[in-house]
PDB file of N, CA and C in Angstrom:
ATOM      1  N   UNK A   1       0.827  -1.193   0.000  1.00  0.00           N
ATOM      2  CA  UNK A   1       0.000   0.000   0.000  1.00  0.00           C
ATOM      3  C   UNK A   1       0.870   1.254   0.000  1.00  0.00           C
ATOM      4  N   UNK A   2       2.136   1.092   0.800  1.00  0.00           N
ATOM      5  CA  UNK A   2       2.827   2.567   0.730  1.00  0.00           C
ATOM      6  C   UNK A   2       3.540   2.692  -0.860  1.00  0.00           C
ATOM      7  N   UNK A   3       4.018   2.010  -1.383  1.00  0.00           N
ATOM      8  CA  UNK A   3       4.255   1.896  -2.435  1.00  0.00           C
ATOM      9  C   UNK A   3       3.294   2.689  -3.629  1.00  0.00           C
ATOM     10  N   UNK A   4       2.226   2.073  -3.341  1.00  0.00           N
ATOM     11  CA  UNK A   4       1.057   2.896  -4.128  1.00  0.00           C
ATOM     12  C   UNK A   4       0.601   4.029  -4.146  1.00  0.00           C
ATOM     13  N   UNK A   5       0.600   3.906  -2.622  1.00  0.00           N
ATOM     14  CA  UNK A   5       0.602   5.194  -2.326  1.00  0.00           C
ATOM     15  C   UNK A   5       1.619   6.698  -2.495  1.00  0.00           C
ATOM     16  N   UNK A   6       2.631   6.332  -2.473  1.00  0.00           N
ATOM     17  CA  UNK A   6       3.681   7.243  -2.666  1.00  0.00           C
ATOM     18  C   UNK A   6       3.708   7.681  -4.542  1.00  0.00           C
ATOM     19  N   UNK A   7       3.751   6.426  -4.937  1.00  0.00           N
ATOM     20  CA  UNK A   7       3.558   6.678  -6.449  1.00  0.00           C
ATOM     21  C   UNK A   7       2.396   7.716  -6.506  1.00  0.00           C
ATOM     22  N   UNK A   8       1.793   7.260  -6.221  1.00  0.00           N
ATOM     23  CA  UNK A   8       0.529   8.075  -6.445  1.00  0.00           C
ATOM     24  C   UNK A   8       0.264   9.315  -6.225  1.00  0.00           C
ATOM     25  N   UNK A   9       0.634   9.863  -4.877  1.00  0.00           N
ATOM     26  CA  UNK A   9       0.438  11.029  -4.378  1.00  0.00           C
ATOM     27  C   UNK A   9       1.962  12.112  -4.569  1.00  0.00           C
ATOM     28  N   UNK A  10       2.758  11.036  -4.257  1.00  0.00           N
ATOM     29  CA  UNK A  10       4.426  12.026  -4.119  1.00  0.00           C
ATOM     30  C   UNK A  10       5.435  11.902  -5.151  1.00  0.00           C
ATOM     31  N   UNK A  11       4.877  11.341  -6.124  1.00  0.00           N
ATOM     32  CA  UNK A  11       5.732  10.593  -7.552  1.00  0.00           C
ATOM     33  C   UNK A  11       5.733  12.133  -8.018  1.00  0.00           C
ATOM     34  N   UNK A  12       6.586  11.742  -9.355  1.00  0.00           N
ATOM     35  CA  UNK A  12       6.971  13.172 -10.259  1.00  0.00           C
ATOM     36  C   UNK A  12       5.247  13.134 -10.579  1.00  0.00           C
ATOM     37  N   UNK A  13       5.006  14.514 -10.735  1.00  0.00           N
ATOM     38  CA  UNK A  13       3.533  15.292 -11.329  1.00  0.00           C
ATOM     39  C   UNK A  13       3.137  14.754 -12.781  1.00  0.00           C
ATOM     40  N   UNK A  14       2.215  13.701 -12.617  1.00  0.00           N
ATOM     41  CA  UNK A  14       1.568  13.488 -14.419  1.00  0.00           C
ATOM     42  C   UNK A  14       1.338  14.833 -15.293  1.00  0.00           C
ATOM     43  N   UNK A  15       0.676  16.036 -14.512  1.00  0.00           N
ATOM     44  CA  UNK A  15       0.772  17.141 -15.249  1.00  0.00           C
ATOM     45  C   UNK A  15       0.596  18.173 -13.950  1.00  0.00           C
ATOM     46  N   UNK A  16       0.782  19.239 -14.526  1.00  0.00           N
ATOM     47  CA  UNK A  16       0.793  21.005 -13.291  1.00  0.00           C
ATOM     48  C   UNK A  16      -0.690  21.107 -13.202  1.00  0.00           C
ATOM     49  N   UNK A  17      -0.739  20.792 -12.011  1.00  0.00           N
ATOM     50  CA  UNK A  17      -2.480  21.500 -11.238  1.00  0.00           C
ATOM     51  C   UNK A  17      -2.150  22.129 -10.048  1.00  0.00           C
ATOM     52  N   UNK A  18      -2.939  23.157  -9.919  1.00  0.00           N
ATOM     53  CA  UNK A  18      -2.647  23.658  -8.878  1.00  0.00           C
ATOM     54  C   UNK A  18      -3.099  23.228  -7.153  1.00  0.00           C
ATOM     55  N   UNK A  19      -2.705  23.446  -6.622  1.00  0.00           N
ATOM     56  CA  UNK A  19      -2.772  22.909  -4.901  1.00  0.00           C
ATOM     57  C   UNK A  19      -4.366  22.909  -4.328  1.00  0.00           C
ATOM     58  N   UNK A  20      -4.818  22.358  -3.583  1.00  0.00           N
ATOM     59  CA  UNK A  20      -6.195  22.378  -3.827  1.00  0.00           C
ATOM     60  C   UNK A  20      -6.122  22.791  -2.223  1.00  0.00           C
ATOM     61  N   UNK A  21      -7.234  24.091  -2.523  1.00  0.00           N
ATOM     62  CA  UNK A  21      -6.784  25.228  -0.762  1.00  0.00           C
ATOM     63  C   UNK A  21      -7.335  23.989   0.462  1.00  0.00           C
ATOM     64  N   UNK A  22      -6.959  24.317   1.522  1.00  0.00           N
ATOM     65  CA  UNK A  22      -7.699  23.639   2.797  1.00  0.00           C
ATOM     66  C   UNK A  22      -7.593  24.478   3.456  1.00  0.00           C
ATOM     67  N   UNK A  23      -8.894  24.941   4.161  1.00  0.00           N
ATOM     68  CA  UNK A  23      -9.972  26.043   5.492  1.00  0.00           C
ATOM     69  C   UNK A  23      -9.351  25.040   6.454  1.00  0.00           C
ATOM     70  N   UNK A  24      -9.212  25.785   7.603  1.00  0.00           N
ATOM     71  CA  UNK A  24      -9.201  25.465   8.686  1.00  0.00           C
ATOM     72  C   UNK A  24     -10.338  26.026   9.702  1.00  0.00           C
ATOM     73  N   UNK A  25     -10.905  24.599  10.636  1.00  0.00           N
ATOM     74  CA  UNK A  25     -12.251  25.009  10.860  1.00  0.00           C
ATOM     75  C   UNK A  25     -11.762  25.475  12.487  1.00  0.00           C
ATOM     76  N   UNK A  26     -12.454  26.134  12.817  1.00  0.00           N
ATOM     77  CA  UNK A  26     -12.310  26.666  14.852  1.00  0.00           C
ATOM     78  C   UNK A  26     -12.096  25.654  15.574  1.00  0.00           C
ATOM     79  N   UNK A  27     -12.374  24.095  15.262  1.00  0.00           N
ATOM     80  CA  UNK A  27     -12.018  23.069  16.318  1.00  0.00           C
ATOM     81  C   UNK A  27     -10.637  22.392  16.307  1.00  0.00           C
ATOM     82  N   UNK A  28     -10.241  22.539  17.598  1.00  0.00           N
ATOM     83  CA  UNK A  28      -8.681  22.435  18.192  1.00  0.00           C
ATOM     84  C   UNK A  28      -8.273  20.832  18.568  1.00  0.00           C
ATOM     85  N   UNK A  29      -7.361  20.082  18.877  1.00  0.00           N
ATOM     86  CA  UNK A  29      -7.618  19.307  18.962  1.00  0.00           C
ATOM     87  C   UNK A  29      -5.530  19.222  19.937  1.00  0.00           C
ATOM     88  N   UNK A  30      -5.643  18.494  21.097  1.00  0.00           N
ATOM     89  CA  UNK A  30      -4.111  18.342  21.705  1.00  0.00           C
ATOM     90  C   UNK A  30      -3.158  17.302  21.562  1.00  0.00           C
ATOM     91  N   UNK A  31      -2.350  18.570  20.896  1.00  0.00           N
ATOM     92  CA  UNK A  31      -1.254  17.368  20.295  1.00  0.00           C
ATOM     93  C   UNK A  31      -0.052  18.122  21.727  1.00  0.00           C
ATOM     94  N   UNK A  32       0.293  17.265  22.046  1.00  0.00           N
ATOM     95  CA  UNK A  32       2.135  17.567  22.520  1.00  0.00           C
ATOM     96  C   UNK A  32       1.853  18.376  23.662  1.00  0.00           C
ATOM     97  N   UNK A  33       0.110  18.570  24.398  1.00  0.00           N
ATOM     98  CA  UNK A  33      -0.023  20.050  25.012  1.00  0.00           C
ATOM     99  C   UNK A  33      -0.052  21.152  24.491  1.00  0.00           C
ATOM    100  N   UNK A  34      -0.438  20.955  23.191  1.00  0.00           N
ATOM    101  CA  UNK A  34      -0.976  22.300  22.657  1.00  0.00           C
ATOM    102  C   UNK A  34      -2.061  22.014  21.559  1.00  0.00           C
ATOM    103  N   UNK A  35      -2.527  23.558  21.654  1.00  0.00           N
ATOM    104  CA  UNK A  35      -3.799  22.939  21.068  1.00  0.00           C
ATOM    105  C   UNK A  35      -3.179  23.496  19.157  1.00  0.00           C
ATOM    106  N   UNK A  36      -3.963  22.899  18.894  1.00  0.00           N
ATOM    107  CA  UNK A  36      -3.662  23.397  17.058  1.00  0.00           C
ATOM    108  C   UNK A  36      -5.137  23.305  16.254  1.00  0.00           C
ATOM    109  N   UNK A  37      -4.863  24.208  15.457  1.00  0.00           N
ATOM    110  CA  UNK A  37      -6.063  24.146  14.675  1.00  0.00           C
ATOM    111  C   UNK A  37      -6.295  22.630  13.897  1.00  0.00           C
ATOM    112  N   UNK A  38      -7.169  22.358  13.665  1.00  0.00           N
ATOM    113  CA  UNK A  38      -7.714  20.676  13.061  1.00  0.00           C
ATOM    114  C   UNK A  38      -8.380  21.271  11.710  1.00  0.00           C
ATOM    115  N   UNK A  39      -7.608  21.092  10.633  1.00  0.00           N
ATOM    116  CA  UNK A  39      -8.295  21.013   9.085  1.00  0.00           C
ATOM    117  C   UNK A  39      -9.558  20.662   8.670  1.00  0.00           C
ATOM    118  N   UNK A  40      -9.971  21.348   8.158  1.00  0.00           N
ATOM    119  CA  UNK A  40     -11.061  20.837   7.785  1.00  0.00           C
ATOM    120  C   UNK A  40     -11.174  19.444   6.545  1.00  0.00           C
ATOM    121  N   UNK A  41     -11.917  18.551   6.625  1.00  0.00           N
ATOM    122  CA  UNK A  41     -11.745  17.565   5.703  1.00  0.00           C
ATOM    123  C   UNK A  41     -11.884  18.154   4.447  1.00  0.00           C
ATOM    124  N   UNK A  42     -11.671  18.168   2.899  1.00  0.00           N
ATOM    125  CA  UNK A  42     -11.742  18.838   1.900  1.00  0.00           C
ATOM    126  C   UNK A  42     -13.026  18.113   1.860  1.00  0.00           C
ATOM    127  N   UNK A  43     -13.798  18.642   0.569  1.00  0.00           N
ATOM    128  CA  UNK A  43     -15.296  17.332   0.159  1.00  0.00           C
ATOM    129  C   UNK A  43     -14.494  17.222  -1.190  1.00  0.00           C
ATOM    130  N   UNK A  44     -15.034  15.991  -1.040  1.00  0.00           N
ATOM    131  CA  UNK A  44     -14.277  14.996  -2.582  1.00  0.00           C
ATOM    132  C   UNK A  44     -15.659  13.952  -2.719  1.00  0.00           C
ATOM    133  N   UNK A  45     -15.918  13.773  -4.251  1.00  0.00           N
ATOM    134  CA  UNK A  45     -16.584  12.521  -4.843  1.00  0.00           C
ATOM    135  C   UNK A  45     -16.072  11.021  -3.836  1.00  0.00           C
ATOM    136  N   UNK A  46     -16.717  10.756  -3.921  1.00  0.00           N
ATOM    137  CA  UNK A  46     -16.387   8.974  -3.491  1.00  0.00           C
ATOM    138  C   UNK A  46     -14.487   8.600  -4.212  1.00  0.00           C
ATOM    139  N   UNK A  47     -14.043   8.121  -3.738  1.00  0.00           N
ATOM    140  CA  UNK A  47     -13.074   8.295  -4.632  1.00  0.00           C
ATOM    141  C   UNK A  47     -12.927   6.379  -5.189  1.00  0.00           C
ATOM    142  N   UNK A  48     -12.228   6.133  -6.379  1.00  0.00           N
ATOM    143  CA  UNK A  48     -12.728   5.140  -6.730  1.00  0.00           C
ATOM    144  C   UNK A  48     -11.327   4.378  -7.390  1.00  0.00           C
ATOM    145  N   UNK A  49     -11.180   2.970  -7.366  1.00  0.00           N
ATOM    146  CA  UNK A  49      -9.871   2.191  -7.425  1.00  0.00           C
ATOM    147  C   UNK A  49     -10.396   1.203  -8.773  1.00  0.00           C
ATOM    148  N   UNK A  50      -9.742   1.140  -9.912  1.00  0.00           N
ATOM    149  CA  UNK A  50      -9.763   0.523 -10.892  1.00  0.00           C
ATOM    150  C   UNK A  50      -9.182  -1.367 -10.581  1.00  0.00           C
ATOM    151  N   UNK A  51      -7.662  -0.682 -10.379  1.00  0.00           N
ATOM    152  CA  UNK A  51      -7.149  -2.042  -9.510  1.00  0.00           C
ATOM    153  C   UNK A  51      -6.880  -1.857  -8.203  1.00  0.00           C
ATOM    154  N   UNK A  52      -7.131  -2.692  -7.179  1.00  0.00           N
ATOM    155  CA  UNK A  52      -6.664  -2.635  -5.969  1.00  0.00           C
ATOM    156  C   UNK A  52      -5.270  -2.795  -5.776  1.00  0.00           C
ATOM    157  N   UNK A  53      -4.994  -3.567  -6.874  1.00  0.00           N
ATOM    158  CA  UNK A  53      -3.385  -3.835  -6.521  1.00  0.00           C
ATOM    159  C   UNK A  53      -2.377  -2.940  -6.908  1.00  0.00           C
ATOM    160  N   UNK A  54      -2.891  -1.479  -7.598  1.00  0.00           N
ATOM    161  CA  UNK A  54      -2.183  -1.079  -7.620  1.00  0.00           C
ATOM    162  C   UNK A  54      -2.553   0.528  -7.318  1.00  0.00           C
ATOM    163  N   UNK A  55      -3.579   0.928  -6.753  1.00  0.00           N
ATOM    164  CA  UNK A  55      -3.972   1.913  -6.403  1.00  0.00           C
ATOM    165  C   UNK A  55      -3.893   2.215  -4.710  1.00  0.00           C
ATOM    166  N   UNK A  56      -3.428   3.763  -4.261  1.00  0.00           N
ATOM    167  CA  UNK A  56      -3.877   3.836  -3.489  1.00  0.00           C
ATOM    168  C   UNK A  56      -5.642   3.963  -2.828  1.00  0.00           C
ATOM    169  N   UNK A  57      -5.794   3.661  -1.319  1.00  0.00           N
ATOM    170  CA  UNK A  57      -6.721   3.746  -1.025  1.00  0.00           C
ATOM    171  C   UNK A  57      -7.378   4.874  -0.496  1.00  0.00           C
ATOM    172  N   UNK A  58      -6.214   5.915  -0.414  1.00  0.00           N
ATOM    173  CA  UNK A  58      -6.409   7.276   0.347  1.00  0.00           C
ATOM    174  C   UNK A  58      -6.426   8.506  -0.794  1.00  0.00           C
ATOM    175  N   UNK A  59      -7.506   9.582  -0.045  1.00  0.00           N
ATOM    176  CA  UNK A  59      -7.023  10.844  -1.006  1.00  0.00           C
ATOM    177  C   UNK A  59      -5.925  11.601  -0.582  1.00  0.00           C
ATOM    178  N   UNK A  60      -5.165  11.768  -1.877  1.00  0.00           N
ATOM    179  CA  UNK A  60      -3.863  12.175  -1.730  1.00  0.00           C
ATOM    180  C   UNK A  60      -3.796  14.031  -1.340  1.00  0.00           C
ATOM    181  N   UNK A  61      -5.051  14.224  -1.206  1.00  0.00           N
ATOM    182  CA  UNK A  61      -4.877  15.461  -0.416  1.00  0.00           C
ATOM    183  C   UNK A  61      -4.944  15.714   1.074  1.00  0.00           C
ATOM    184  N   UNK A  62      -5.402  14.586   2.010  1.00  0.00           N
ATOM    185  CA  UNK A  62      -4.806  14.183   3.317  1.00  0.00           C
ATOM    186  C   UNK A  62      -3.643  13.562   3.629  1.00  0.00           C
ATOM    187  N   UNK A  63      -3.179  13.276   2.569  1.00  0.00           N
ATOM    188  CA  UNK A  63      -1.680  12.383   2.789  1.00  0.00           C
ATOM    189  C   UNK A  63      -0.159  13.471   2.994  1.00  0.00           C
ATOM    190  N   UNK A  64       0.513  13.066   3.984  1.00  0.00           N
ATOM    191  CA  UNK A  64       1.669  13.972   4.102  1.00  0.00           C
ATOM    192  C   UNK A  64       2.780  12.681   4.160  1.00  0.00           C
ATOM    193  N   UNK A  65       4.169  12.953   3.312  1.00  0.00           N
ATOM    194  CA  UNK A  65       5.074  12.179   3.420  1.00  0.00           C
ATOM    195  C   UNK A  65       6.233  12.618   4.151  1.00  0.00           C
ATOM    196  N   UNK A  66       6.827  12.200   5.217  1.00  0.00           N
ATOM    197  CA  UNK A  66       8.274  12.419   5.606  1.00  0.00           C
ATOM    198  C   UNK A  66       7.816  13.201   6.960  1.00  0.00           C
ATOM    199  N   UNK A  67       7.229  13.107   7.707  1.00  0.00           N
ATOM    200  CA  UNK A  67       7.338  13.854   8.983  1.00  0.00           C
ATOM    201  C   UNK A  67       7.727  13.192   9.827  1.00  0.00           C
ATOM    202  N   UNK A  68       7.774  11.905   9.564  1.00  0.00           N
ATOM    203  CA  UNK A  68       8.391  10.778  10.582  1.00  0.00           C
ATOM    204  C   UNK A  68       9.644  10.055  10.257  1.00  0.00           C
ATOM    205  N   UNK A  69      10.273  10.333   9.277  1.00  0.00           N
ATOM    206  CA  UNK A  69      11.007   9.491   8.453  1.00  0.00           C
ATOM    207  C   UNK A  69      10.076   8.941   7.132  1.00  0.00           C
ATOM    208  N   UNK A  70      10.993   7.856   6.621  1.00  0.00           N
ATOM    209  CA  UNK A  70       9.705   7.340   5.824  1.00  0.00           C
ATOM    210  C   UNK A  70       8.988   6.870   5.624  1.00  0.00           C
ATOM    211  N   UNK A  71       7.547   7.913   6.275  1.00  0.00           N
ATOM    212  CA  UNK A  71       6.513   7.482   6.480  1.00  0.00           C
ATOM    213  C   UNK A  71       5.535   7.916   6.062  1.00  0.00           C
ATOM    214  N   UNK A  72       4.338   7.878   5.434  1.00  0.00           N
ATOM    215  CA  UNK A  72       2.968   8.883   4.907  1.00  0.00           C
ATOM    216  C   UNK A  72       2.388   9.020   6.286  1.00  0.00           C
ATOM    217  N   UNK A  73       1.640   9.486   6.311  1.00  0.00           N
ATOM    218  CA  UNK A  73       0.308  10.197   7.460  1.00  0.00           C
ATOM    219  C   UNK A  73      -0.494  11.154   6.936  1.00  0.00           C
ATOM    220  N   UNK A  74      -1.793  10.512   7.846  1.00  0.00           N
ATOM    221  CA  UNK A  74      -3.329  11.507   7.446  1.00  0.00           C
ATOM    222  C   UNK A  74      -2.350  12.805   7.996  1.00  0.00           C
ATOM    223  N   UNK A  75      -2.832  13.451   6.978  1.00  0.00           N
ATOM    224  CA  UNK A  75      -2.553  15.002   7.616  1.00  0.00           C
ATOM    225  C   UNK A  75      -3.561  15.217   9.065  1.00  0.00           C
ATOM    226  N   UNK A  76      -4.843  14.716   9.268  1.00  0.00           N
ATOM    227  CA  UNK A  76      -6.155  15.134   9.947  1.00  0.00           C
ATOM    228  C   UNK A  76      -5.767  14.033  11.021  1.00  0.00           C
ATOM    229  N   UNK A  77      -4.969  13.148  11.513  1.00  0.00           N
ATOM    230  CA  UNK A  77      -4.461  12.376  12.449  1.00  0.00           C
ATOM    231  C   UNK A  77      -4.666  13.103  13.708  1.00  0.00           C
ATOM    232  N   UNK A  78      -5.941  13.103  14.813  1.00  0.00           N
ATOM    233  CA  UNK A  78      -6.152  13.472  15.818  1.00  0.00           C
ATOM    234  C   UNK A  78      -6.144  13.072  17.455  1.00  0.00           C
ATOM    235  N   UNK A  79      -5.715  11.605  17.488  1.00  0.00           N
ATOM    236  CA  UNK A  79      -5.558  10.634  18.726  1.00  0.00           C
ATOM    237  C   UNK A  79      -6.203   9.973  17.793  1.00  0.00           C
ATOM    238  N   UNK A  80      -6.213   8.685  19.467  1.00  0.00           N
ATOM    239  CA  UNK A  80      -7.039   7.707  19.317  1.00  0.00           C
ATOM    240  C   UNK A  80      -7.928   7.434  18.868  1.00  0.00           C
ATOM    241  N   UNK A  81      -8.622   6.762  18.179  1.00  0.00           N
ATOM    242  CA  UNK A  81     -10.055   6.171  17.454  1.00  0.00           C
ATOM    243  C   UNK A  81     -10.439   7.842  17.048  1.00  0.00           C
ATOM    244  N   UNK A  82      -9.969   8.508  17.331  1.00  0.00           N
ATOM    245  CA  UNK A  82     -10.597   9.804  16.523  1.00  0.00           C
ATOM    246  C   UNK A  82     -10.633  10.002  15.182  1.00  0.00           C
ATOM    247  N   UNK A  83     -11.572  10.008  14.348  1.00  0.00           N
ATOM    248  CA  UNK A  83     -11.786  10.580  13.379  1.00  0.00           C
ATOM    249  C   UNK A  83     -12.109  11.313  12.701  1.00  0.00           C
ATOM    250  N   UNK A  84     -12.213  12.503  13.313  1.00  0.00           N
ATOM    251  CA  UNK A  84     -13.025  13.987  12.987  1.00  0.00           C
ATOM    252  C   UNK A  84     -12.590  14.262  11.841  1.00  0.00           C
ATOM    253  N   UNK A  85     -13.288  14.808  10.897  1.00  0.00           N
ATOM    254  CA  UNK A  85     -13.079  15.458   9.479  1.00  0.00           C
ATOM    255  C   UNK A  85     -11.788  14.706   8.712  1.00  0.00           C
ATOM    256  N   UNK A  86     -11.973  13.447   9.205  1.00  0.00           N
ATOM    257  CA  UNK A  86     -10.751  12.223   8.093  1.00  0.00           C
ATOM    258  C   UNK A  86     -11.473  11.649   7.073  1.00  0.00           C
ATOM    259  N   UNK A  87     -11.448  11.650   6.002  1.00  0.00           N
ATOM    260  CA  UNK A  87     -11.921  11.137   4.877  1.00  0.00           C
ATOM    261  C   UNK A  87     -12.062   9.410   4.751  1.00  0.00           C
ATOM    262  N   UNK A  88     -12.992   9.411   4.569  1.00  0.00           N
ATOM    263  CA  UNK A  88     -13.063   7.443   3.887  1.00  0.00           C
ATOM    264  C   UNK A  88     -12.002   7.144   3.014  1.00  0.00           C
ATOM    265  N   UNK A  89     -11.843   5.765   3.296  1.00  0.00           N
ATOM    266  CA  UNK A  89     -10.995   5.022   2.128  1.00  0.00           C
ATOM    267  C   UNK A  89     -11.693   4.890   0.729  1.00  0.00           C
ATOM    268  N   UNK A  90     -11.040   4.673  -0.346  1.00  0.00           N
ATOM    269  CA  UNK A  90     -12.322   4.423  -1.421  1.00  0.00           C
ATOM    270  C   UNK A  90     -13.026   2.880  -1.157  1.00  0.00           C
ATOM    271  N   UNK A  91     -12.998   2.202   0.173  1.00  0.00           N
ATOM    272  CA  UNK A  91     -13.881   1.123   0.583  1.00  0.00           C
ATOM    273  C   UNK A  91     -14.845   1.900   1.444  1.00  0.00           C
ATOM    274  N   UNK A  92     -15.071   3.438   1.913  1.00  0.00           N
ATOM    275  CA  UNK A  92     -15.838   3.670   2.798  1.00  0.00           C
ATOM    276  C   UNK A  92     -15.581   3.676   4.292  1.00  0.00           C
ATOM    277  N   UNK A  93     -14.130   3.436   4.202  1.00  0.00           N
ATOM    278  CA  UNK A  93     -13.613   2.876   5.846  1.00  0.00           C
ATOM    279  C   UNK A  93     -12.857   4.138   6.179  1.00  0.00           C
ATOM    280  N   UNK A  94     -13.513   4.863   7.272  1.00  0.00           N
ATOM    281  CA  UNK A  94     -12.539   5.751   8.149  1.00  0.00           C
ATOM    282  C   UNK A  94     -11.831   5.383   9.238  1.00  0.00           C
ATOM    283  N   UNK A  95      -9.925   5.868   9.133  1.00  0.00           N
ATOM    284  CA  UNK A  95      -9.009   5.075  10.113  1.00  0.00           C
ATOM    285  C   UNK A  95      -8.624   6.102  10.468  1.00  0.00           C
ATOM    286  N   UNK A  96      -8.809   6.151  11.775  1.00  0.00           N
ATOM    287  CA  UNK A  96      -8.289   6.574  13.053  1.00  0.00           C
ATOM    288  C   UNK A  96      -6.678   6.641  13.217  1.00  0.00           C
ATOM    289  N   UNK A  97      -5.913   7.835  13.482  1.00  0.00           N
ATOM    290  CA  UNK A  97      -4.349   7.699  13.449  1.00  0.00           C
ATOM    291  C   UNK A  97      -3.631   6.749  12.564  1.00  0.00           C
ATOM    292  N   UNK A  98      -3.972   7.015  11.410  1.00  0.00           N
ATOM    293  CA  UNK A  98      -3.407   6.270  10.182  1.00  0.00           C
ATOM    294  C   UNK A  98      -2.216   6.925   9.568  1.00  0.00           C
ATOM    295  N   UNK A  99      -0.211   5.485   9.614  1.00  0.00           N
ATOM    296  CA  UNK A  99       0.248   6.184   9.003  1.00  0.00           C
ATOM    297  C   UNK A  99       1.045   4.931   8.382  1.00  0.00           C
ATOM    298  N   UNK A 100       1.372   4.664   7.478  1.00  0.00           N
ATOM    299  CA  UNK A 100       2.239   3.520   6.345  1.00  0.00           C
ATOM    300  C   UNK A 100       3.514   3.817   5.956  1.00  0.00           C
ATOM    301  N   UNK A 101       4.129   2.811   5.824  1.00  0.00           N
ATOM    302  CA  UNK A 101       5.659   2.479   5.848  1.00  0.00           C
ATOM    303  C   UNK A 101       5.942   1.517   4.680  1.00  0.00           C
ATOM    304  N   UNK A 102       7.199   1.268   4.224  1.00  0.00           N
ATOM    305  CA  UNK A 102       6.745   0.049   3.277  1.00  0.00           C
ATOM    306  C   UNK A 102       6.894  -1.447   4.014  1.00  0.00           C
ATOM    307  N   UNK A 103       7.221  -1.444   5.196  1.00  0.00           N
ATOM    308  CA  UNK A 103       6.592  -2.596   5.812  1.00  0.00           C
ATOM    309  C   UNK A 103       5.174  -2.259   6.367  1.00  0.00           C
ATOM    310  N   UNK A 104       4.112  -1.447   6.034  1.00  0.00           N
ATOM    311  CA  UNK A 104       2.875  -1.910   6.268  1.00  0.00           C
ATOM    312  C   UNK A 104       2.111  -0.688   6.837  1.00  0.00           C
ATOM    313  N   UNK A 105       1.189  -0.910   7.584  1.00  0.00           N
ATOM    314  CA  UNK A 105       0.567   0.467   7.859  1.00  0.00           C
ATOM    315  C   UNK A 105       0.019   0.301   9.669  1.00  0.00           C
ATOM    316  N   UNK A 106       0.138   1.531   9.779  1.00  0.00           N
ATOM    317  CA  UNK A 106      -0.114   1.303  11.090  1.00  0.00           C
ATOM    318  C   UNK A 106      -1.905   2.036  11.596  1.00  0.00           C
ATOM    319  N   UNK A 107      -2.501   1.482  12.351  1.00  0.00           N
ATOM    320  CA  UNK A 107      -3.826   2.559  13.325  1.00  0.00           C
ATOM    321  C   UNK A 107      -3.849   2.384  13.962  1.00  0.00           C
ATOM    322  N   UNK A 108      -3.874   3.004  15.002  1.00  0.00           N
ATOM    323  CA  UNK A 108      -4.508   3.347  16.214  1.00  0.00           C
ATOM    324  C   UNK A 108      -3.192   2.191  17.237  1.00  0.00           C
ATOM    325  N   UNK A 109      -1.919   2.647  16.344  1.00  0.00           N
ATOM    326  CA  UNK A 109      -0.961   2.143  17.318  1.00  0.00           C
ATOM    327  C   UNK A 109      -1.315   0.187  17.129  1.00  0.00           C
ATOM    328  N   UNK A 110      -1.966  -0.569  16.159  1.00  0.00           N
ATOM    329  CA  UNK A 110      -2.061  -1.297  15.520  1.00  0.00           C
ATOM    330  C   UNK A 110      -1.365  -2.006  14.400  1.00  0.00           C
ATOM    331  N   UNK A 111      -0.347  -2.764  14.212  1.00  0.00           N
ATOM    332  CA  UNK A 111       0.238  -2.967  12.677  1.00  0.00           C
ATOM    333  C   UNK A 111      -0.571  -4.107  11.878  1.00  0.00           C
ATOM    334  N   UNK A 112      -0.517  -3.726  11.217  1.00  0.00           N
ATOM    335  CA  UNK A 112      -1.535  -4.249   9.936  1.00  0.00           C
ATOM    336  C   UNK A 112       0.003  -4.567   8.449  1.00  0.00           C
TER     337      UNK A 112
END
């Protein structure tokens, strides 16, 4: 999945589009003892996978690469089982502190 994912979202640009804005909404959320503003989820269509095997499952406008090493993460990653304004997978599945490696992916402090 990170594989796919990286292609997908952090690979060289198929073509120049521009950055797609994200609002930040008034609800705070504590990271580290401090509070920070919490993104608002963008709205996106259903998003949809031709092959599974070679698509990511995430929209690549919540995805951030390298804040951990090499690792992706929801940008919207709020604690535990929290999922406030995190987007579905294109199966419909919202994950809680979701972040992937190319040995595998992790939630909610979970390896998968």
């Amino acid at each position: 999945m990170f594989e796919h994912c990286f292609d997908a979202c952090f690979g060289p640009p198929k073509s120049p589009s521009p950055a797609d804005p994200v609002t930040v909404t008034t609800t705070t959320y504590l990271h580290s003892n401090q509070s920070v503003p919490c993104p608002a989820a963008p709205t996106a269509a259903p998003l949809s996978c031709e092959n599974q095997r070679t698509c990511c499952f995430f929209d690549c406008r919540i995805l951030r690469y390298g804040d951990e090493g090499e690792t992706i993460r929801q940008e919207r990653n709020c604690g535990y089982n929290c999922t406030d304004n995190i987007l579905p997978d294109v199966f419909g599945i919202v994950h809680p502190e979701l972040y992937m490696n190319e040995w595998g992916y992790y939630e909610n402090d979970e390896v998968y």
